[in-house]
PDB file of N, CA and C in Angstrom:
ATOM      1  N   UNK A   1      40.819  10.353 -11.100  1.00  0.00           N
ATOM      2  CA  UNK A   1      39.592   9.585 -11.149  1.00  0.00           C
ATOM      3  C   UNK A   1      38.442  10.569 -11.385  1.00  0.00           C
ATOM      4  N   UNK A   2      37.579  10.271 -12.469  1.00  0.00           N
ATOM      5  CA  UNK A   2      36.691  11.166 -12.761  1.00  0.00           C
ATOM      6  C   UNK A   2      35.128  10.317 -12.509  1.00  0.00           C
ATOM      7  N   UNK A   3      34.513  10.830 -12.226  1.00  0.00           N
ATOM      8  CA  UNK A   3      32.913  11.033 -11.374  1.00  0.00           C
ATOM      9  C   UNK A   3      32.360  10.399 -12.244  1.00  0.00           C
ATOM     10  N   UNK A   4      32.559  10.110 -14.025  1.00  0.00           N
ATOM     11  CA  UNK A   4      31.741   9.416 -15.188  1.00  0.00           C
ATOM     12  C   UNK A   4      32.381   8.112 -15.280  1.00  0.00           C
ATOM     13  N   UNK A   5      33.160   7.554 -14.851  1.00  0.00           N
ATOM     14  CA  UNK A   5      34.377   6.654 -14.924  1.00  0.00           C
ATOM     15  C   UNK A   5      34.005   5.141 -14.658  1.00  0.00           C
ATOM     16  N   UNK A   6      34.724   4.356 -15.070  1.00  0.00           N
ATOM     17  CA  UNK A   6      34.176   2.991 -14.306  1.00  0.00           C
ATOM     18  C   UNK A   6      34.934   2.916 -12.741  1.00  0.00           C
ATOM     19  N   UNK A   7      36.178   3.257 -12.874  1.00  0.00           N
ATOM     20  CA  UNK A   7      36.595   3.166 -11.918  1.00  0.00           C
ATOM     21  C   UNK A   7      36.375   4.058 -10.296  1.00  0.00           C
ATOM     22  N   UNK A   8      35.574   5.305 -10.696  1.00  0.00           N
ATOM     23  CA  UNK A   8      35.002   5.702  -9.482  1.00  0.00           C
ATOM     24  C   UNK A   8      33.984   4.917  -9.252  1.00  0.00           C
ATOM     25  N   UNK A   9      32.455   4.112 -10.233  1.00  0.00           N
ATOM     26  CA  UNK A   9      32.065   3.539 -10.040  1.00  0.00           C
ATOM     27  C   UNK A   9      32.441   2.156  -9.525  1.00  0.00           C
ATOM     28  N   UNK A  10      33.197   1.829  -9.371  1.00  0.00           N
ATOM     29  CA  UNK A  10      34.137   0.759  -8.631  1.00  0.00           C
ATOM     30  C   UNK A  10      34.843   1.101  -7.005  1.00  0.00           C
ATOM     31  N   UNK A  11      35.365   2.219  -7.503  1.00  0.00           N
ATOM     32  CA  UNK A  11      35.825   3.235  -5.724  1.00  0.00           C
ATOM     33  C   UNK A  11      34.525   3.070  -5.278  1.00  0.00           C
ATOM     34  N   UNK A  12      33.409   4.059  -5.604  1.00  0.00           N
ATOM     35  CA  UNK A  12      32.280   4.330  -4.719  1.00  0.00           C
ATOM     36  C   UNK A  12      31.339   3.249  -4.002  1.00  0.00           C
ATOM     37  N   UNK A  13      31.087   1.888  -4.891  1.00  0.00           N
ATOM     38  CA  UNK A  13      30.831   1.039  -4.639  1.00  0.00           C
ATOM     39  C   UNK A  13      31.305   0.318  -3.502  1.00  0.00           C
ATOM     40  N   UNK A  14      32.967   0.003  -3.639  1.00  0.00           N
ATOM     41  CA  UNK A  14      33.582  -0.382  -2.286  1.00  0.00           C
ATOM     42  C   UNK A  14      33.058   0.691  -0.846  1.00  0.00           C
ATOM     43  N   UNK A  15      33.762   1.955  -1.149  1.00  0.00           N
ATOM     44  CA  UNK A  15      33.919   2.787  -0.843  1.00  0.00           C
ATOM     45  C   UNK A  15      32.324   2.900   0.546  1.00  0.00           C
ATOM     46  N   UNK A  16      31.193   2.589  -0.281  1.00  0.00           N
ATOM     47  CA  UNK A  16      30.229   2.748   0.311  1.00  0.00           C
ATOM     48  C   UNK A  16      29.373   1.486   0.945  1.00  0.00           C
ATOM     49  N   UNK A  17      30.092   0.781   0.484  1.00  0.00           N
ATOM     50  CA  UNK A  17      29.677  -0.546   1.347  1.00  0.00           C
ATOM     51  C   UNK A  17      30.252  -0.443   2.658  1.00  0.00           C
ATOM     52  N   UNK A  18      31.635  -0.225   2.584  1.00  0.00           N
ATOM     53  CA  UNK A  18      32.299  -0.036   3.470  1.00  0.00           C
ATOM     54  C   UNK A  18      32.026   0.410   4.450  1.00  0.00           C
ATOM     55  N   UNK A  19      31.926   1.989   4.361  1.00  0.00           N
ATOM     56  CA  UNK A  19      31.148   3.190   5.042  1.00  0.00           C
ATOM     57  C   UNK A  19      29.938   2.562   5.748  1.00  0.00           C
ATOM     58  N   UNK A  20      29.085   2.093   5.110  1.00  0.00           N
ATOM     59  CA  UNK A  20      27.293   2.246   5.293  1.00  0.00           C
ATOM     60  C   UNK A  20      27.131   0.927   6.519  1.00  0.00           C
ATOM     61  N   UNK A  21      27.899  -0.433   5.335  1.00  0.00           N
ATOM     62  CA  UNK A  21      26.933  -1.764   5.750  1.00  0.00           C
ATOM     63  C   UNK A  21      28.734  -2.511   7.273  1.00  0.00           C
ATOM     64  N   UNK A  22      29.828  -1.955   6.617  1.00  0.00           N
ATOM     65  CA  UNK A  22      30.541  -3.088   7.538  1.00  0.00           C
ATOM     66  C   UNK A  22      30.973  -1.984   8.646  1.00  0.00           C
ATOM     67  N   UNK A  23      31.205  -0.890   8.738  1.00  0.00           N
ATOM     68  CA  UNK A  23      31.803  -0.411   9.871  1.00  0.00           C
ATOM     69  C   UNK A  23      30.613   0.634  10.463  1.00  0.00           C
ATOM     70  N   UNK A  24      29.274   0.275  10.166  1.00  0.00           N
ATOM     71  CA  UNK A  24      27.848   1.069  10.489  1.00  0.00           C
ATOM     72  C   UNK A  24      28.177   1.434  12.313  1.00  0.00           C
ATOM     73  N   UNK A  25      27.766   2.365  12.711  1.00  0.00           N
ATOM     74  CA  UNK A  25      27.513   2.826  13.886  1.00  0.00           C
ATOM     75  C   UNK A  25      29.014   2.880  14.678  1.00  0.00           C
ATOM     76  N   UNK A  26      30.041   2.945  13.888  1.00  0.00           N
ATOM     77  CA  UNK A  26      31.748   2.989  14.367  1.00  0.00           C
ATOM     78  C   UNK A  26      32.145   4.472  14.212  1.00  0.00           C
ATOM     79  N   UNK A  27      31.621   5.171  14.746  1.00  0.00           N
ATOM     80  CA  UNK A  27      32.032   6.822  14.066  1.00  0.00           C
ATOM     81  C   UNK A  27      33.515   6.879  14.034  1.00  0.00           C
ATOM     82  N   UNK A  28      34.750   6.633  14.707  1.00  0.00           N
ATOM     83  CA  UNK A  28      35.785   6.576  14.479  1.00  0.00           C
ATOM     84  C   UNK A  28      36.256   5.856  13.218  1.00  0.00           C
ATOM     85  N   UNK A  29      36.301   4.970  13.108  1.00  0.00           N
ATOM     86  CA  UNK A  29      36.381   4.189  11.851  1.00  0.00           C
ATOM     87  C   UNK A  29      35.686   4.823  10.853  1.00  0.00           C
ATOM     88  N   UNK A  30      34.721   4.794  10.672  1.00  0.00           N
ATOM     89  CA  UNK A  30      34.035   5.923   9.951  1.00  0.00           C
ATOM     90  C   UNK A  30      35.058   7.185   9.117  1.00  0.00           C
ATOM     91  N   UNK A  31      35.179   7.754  10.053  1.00  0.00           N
ATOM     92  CA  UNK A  31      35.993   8.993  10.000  1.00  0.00           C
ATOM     93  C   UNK A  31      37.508   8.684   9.367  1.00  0.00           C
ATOM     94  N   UNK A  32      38.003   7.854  10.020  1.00  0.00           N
ATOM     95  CA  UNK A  32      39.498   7.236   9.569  1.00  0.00           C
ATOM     96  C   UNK A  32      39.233   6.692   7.665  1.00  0.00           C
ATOM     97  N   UNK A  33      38.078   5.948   7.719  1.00  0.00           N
ATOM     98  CA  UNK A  33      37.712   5.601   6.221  1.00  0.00           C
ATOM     99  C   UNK A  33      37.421   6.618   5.567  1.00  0.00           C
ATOM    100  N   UNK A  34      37.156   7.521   5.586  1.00  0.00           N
ATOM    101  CA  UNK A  34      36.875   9.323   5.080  1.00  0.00           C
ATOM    102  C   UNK A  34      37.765   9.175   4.771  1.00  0.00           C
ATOM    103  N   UNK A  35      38.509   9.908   5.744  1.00  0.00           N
ATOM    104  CA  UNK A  35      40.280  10.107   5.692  1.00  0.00           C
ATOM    105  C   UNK A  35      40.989   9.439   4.297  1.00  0.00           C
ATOM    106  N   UNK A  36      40.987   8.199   4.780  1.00  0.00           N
ATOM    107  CA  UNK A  36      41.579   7.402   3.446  1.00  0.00           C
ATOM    108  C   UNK A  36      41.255   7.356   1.979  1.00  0.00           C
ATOM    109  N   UNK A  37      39.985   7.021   2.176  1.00  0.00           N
ATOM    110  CA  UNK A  37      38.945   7.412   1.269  1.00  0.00           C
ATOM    111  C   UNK A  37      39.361   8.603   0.302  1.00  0.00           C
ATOM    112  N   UNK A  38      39.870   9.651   1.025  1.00  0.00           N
ATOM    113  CA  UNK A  38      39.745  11.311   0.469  1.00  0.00           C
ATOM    114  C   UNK A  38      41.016  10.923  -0.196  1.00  0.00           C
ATOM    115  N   UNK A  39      41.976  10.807   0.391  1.00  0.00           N
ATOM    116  CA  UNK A  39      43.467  10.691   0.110  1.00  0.00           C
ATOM    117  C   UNK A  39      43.694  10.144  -1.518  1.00  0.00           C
ATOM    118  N   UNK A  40      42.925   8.528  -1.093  1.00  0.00           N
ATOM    119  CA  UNK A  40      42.988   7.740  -2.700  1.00  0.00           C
ATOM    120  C   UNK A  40      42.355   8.782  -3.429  1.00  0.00           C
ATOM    121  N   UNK A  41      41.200   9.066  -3.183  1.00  0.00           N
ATOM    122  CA  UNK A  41      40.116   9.627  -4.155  1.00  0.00           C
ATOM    123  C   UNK A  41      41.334  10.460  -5.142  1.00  0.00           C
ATOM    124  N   UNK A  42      41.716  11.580  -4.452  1.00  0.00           N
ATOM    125  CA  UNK A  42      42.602  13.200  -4.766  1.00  0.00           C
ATOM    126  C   UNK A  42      44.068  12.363  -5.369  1.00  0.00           C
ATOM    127  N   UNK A  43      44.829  11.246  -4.746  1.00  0.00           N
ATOM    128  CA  UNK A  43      45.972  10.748  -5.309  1.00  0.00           C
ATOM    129  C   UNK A  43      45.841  10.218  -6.264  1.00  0.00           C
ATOM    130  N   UNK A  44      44.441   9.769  -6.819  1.00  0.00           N
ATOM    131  CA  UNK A  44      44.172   8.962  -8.234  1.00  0.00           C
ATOM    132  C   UNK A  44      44.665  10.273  -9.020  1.00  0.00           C
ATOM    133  N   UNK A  45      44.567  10.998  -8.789  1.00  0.00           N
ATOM    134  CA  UNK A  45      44.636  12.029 -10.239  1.00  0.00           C
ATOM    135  C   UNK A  45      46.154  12.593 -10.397  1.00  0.00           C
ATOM    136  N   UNK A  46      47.295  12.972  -8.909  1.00  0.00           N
ATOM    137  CA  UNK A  46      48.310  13.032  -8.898  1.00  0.00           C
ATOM    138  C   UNK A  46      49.042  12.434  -7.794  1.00  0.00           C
ATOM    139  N   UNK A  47      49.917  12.037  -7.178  1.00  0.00           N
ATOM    140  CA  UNK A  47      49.897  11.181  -5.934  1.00  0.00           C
ATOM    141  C   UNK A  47      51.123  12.184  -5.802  1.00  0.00           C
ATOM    142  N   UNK A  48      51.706  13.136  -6.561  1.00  0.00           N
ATOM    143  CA  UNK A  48      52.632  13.988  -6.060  1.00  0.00           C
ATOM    144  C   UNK A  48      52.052  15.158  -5.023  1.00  0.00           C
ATOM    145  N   UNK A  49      50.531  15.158  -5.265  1.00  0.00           N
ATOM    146  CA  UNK A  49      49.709  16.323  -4.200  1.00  0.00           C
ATOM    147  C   UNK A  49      49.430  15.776  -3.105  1.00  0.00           C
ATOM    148  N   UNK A  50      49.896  14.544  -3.103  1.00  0.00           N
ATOM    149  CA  UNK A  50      49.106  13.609  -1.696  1.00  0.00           C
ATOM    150  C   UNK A  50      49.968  14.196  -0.027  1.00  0.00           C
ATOM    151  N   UNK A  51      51.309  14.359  -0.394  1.00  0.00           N
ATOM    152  CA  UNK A  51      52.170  15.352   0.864  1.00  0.00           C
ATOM    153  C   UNK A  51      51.734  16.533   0.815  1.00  0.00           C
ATOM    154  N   UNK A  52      50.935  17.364   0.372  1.00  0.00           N
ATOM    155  CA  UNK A  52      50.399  18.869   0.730  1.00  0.00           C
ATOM    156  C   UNK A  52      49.165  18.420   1.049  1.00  0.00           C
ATOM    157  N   UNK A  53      47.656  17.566   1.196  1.00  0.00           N
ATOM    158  CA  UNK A  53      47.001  17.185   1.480  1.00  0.00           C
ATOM    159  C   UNK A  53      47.442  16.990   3.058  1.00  0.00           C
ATOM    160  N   UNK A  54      48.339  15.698   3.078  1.00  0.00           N
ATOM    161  CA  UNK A  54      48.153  15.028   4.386  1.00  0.00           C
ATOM    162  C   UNK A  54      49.214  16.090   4.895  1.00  0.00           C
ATOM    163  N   UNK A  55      50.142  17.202   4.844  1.00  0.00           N
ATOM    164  CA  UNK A  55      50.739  18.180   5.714  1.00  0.00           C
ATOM    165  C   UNK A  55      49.393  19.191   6.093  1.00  0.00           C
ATOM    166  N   UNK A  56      48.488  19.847   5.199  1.00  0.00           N
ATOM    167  CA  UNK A  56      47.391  19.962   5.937  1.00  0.00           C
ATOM    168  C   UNK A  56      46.693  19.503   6.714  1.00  0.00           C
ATOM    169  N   UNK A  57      46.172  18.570   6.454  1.00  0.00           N
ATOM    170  CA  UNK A  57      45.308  17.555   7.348  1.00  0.00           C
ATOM    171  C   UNK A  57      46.397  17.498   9.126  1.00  0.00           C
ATOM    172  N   UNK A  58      47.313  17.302   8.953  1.00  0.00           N
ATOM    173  CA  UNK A  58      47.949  17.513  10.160  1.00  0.00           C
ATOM    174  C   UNK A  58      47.821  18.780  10.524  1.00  0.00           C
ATOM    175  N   UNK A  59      48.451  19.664  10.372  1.00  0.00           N
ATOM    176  CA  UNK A  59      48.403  21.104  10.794  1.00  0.00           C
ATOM    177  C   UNK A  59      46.850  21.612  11.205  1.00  0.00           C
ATOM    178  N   UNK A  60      46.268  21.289   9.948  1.00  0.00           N
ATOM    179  CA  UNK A  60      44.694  21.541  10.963  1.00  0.00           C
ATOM    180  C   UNK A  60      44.161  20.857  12.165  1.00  0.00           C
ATOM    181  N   UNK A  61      44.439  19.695  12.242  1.00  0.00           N
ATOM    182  CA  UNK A  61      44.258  18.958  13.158  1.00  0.00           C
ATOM    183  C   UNK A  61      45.032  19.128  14.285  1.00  0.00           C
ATOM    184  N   UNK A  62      46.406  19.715  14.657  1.00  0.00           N
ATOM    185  CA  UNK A  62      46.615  20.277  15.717  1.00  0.00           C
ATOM    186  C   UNK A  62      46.327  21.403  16.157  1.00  0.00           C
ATOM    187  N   UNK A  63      45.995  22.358  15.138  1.00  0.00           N
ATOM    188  CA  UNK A  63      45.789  23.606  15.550  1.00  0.00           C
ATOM    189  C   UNK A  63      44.174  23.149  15.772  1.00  0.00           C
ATOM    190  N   UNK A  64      43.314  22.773  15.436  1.00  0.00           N
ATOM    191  CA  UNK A  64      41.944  22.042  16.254  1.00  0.00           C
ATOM    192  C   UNK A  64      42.516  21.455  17.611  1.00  0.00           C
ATOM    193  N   UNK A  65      43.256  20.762  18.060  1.00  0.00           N
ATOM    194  CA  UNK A  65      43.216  20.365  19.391  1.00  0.00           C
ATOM    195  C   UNK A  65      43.407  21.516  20.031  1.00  0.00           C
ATOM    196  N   UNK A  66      44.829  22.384  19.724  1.00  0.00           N
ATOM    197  CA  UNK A  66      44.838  23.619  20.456  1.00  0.00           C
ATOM    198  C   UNK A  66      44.141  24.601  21.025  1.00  0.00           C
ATOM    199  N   UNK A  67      42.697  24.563  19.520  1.00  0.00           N
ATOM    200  CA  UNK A  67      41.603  25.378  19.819  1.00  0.00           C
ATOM    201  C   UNK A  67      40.340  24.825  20.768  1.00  0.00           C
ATOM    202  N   UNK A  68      40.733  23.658  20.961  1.00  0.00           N
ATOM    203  CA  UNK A  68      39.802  23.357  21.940  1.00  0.00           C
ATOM    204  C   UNK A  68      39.966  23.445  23.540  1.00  0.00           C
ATOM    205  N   UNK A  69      41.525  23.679  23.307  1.00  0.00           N
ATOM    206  CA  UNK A  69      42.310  23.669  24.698  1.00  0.00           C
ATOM    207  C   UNK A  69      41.468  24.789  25.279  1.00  0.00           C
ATOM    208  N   UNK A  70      41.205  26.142  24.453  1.00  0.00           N
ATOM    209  CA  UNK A  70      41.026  27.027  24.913  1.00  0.00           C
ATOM    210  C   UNK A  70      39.798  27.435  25.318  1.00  0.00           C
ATOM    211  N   UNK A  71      39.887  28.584  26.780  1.00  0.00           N
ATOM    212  CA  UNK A  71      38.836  28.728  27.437  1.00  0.00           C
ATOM    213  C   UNK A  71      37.980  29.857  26.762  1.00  0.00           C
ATOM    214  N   UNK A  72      36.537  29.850  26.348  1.00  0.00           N
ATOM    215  CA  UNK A  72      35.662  30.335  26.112  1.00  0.00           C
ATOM    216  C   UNK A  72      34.678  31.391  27.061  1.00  0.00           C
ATOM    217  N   UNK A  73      35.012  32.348  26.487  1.00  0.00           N
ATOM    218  CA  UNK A  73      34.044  33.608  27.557  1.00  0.00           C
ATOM    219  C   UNK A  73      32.427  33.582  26.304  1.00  0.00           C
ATOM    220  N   UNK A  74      31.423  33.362  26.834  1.00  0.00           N
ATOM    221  CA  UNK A  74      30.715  33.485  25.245  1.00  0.00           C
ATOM    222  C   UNK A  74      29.993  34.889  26.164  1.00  0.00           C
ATOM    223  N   UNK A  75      29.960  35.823  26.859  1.00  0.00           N
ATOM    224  CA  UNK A  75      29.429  36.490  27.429  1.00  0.00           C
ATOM    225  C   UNK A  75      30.608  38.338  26.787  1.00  0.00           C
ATOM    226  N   UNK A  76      31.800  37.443  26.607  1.00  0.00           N
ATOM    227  CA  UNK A  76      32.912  38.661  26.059  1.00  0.00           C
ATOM    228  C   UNK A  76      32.881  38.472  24.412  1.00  0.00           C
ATOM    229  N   UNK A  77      31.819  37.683  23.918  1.00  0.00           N
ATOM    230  CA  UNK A  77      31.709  37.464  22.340  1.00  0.00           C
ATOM    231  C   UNK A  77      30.472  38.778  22.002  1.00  0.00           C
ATOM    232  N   UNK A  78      29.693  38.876  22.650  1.00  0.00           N
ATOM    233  CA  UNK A  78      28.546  39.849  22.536  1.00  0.00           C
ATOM    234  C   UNK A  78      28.743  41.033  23.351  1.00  0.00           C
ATOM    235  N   UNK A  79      29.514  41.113  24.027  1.00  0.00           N
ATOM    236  CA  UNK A  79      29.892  42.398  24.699  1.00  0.00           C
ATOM    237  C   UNK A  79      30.151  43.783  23.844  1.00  0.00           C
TER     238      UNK A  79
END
């Protein structure tokens, strides 16, 4: 899907109604519609890249929980 296209103009349109006017002030939902959002966007062009996308998107996302697990000295950051 290319950015001059009718059909991104058709994605973006949904895309941002969506976002703006029906799921307004839902930051989760929000975020989950990103998510999806990104996926179609990048699979319009090959849908064979769409499993190295979403195996990232996982892997970062646990290694983010992990990193939050962890305890912070911010006093041994400037030391």
């Amino acid at each position: 899907m290319l950015f001059h296209t009718f059909e991104f103009a058709v994605f973006f349109a949904i895309f941002f109604t969506l976002y703006w006017f029906v799921l307004n002030k839902h930051l989760k939902a929000q975020n989950i519609l990103i998510l999806i959002g990104s996926y179609v966007f990048y699979g319009w062009w090959d849908w064979r890249f769409l499993s190295l996308l979403v195996l990232s998107t996982v892997i970062d996302y646990f290694v983010a929980l992990q990193l939050e697990k962890q305890p912070t000295n911010v006093n041994a950051m400037y030391a």
